[in-house]
C-alpha atoms as a PDB file:
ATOM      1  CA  UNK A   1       0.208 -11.557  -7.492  1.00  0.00           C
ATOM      2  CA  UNK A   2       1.761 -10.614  -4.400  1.00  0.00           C
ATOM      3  CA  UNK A   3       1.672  -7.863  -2.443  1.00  0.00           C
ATOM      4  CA  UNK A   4       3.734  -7.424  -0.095  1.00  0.00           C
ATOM      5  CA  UNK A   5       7.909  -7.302  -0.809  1.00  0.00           C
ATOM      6  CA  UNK A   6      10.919  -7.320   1.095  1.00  0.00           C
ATOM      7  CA  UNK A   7      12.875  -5.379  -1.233  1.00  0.00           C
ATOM      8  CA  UNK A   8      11.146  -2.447  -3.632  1.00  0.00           C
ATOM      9  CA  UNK A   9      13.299  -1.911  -6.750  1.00  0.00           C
ATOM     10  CA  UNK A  10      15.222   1.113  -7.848  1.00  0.00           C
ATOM     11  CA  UNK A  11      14.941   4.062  -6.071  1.00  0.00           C
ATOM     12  CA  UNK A  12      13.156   6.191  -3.900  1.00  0.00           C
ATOM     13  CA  UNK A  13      12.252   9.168  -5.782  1.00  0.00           C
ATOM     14  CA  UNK A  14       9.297  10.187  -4.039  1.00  0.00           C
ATOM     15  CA  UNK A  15       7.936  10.148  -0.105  1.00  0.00           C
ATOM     16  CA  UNK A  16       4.825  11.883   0.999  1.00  0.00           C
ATOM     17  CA  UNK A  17       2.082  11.233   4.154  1.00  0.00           C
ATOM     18  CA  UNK A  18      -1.264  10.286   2.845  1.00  0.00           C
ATOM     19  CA  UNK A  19      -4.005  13.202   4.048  1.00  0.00           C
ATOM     20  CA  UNK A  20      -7.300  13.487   4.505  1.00  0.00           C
ATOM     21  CA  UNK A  21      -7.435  15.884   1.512  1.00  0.00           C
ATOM     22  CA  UNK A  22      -6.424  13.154  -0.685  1.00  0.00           C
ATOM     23  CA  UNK A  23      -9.480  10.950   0.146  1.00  0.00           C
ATOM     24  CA  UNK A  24     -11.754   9.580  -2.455  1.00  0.00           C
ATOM     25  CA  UNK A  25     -15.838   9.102  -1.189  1.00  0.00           C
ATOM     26  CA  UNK A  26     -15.440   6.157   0.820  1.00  0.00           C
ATOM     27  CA  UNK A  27     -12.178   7.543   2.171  1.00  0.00           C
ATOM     28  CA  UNK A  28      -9.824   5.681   0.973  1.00  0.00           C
ATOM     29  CA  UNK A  29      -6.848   7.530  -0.506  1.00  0.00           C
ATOM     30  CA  UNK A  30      -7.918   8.969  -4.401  1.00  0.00           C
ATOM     31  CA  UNK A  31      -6.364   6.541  -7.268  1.00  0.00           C
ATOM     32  CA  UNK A  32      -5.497   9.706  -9.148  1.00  0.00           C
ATOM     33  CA  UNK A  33      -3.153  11.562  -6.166  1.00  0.00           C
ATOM     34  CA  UNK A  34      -1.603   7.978  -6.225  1.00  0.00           C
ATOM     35  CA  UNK A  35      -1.024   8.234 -10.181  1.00  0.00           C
ATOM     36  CA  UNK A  36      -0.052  11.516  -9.709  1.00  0.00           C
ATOM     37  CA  UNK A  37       2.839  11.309  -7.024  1.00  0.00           C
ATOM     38  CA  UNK A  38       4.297   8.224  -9.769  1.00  0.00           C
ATOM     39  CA  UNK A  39       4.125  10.687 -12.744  1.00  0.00           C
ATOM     40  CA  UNK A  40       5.895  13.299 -10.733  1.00  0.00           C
ATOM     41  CA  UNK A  41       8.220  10.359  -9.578  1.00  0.00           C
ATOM     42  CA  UNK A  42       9.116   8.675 -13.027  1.00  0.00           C
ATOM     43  CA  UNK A  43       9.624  12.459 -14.013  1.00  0.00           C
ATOM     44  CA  UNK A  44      12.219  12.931 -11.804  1.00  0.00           C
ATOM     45  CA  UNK A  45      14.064   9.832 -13.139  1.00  0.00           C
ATOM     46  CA  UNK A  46      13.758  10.275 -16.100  1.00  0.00           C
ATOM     47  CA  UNK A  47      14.334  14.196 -16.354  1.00  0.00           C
ATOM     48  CA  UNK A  48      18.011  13.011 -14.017  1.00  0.00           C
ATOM     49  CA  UNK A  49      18.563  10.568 -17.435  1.00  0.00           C
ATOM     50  CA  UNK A  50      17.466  13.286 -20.088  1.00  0.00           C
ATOM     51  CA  UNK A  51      19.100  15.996 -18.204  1.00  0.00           C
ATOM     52  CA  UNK A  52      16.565  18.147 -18.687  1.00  0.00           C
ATOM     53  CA  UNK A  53      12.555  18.440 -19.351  1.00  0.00           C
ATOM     54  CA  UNK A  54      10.601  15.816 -20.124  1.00  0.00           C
ATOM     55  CA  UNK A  55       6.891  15.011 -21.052  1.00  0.00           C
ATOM     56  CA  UNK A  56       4.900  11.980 -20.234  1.00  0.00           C
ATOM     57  CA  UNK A  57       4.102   9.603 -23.230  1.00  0.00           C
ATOM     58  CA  UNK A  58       1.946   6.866 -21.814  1.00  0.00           C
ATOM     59  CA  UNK A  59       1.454   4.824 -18.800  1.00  0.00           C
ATOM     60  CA  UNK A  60       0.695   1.220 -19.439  1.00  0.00           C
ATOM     61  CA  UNK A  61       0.140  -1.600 -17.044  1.00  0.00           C
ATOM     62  CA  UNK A  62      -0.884   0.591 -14.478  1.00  0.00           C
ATOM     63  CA  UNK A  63      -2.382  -1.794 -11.335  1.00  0.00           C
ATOM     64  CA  UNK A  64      -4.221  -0.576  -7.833  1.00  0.00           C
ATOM     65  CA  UNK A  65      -3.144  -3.915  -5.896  1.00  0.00           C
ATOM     66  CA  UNK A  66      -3.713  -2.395  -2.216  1.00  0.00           C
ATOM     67  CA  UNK A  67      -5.713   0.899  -0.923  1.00  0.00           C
ATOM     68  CA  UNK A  68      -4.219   3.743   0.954  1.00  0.00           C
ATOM     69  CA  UNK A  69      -5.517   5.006   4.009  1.00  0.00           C
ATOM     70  CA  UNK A  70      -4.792   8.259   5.524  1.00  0.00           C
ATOM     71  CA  UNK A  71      -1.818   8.570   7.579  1.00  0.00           C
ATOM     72  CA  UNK A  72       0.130   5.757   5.249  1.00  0.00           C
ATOM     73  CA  UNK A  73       3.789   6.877   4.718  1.00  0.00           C
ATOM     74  CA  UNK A  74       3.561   6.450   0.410  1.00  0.00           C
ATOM     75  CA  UNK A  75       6.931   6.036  -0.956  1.00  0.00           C
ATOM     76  CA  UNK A  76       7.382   5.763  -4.967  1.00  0.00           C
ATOM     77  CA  UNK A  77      10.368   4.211  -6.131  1.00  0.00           C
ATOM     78  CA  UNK A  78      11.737   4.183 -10.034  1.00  0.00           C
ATOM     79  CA  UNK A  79      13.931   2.052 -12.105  1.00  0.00           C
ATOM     80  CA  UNK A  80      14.726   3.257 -15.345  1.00  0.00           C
ATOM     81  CA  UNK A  81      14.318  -0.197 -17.607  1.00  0.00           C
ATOM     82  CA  UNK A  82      15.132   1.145 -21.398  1.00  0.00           C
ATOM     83  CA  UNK A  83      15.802   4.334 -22.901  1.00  0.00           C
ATOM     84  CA  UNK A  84      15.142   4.796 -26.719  1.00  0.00           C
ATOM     85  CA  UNK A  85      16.357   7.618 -29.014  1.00  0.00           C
ATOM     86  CA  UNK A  86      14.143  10.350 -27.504  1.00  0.00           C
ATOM     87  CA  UNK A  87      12.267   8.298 -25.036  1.00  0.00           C
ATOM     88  CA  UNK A  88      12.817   6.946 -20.701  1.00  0.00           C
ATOM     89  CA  UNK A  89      10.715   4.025 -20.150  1.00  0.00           C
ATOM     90  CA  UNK A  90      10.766   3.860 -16.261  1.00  0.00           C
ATOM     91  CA  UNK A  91       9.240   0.748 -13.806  1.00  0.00           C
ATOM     92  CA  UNK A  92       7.268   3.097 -10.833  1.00  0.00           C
ATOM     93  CA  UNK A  93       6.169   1.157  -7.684  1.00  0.00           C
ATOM     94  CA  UNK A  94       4.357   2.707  -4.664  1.00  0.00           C
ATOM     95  CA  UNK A  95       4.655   1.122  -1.396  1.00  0.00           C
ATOM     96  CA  UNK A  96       3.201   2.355   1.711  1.00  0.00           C
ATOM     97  CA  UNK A  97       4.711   1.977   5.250  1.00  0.00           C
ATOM     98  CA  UNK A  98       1.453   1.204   7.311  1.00  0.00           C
ATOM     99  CA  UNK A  99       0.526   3.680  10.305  1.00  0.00           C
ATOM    100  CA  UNK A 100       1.925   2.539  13.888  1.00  0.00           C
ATOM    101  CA  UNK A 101       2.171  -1.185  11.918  1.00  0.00           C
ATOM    102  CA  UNK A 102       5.675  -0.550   9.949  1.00  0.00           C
ATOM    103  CA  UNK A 103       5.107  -2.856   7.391  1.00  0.00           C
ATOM    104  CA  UNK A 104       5.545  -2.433   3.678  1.00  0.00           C
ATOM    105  CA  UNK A 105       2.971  -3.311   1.883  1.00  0.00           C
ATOM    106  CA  UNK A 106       3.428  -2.591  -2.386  1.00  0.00           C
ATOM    107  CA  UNK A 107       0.207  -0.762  -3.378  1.00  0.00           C
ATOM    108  CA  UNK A 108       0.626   0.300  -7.110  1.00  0.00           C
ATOM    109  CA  UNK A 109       2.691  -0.555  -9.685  1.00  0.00           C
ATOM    110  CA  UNK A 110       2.694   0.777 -13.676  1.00  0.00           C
ATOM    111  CA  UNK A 111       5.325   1.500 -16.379  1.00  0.00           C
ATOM    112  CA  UNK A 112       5.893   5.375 -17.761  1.00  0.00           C
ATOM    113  CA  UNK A 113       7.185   6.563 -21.204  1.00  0.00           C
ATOM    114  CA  UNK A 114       8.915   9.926 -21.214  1.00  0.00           C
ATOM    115  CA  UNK A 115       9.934  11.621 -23.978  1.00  0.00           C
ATOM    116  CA  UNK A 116      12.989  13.920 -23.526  1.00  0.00           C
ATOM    117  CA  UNK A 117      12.083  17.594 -25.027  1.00  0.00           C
ATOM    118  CA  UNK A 118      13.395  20.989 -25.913  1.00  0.00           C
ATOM    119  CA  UNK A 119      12.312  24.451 -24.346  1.00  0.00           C
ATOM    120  CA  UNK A 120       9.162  24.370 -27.144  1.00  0.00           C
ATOM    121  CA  UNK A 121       7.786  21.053 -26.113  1.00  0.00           C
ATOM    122  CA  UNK A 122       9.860  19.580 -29.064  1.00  0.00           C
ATOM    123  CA  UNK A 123      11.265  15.732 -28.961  1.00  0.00           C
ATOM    124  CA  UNK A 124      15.036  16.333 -28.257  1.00  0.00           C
ATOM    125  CA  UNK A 125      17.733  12.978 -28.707  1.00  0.00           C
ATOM    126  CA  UNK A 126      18.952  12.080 -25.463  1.00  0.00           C
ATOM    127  CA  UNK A 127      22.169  12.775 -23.993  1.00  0.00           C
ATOM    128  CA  UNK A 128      24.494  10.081 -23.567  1.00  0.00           C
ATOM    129  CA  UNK A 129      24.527   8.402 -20.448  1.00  0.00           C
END
C-alpha cells in the first residue's frame, strides 16, 4: 500500500506540530496522540453533520503506515462516507508535512463511527442534511 499521496481526501479538520511531549520510548511520536488528534478530528465532522454532540462508536481499520517524528507538521483530514439513522461513519487520514523536507507523506489512516446524542448521552436521530 502506498504511502505517500498527492491529494489527501476530504478535509482538513485538524493541524497540530508534533512535540517532544508526544514521544513514545524510542522517540518516535506516541500511536495514541496520533489516534487521539483523528478522534478529535472525525468528531468535529461528524458533530458539523449531527449538529450537535456526538460519541465515538468504534474505530475499525485503523493502520500506522509511517512514524512521526518531532517537529512533523500532522494534519488530519475527514470525509464523511455514510450516515445511518443515529450514526456518522467518517474516513480519517493523517498526513504529515516532513520538517525542512515539505513533502507529504500519509501516516495513518482508520474509519470512525459516531453516534449523534442528546444532552444525557442518549442516541438522538440525525438532523437532516
Amino acid at each position: 500500500m502506498p504511502t505517500s499521496y498527492p491529494q489527501p481526501r476530504g478535509e482538513l479538520s485538524l493541524r497540530t506540530v508534533a512535540m517532544p511531549a508526544d514521544t513514545n520510548p524510542a522517540g518516535d511520536i506516541f500511536g495514541g496522540w496520533i489516534m487521539s488528534l483523528m478522534d478529535l478530528a472525525a468528531g468535529i465532522a461528524a458533530g458539523t453533520r449531527a449538529k450537535g454532540r456526538v460519541a465515538t462508536a468504534a474505530v475499525s481499520n485503523l493502520s500506522f503506515l509511517q512514524p512521526v517524528k518531532v517537529g512533523d507538521v500532522v494534519c488530519v483530514y475527514t470525509e464523511i462516507s455514510k450516515t445511518g439513522r443515529t450514526s456518522v461513519t467518517v474516513g480519517v487520514e493523517a498526513y504529515v508535512l516532513r520538517r525542512n523536507q515539505g513533502e507529504r507523506v500519509r501516516v495513518t489512516a482508520a474509519e470512525f463511527v459516531l453516534v449523534a446524542v442528546d444532552d444525557h448521552g442518549t442516541p438522538r436521530v440525525l438532523p437532516p442534511a
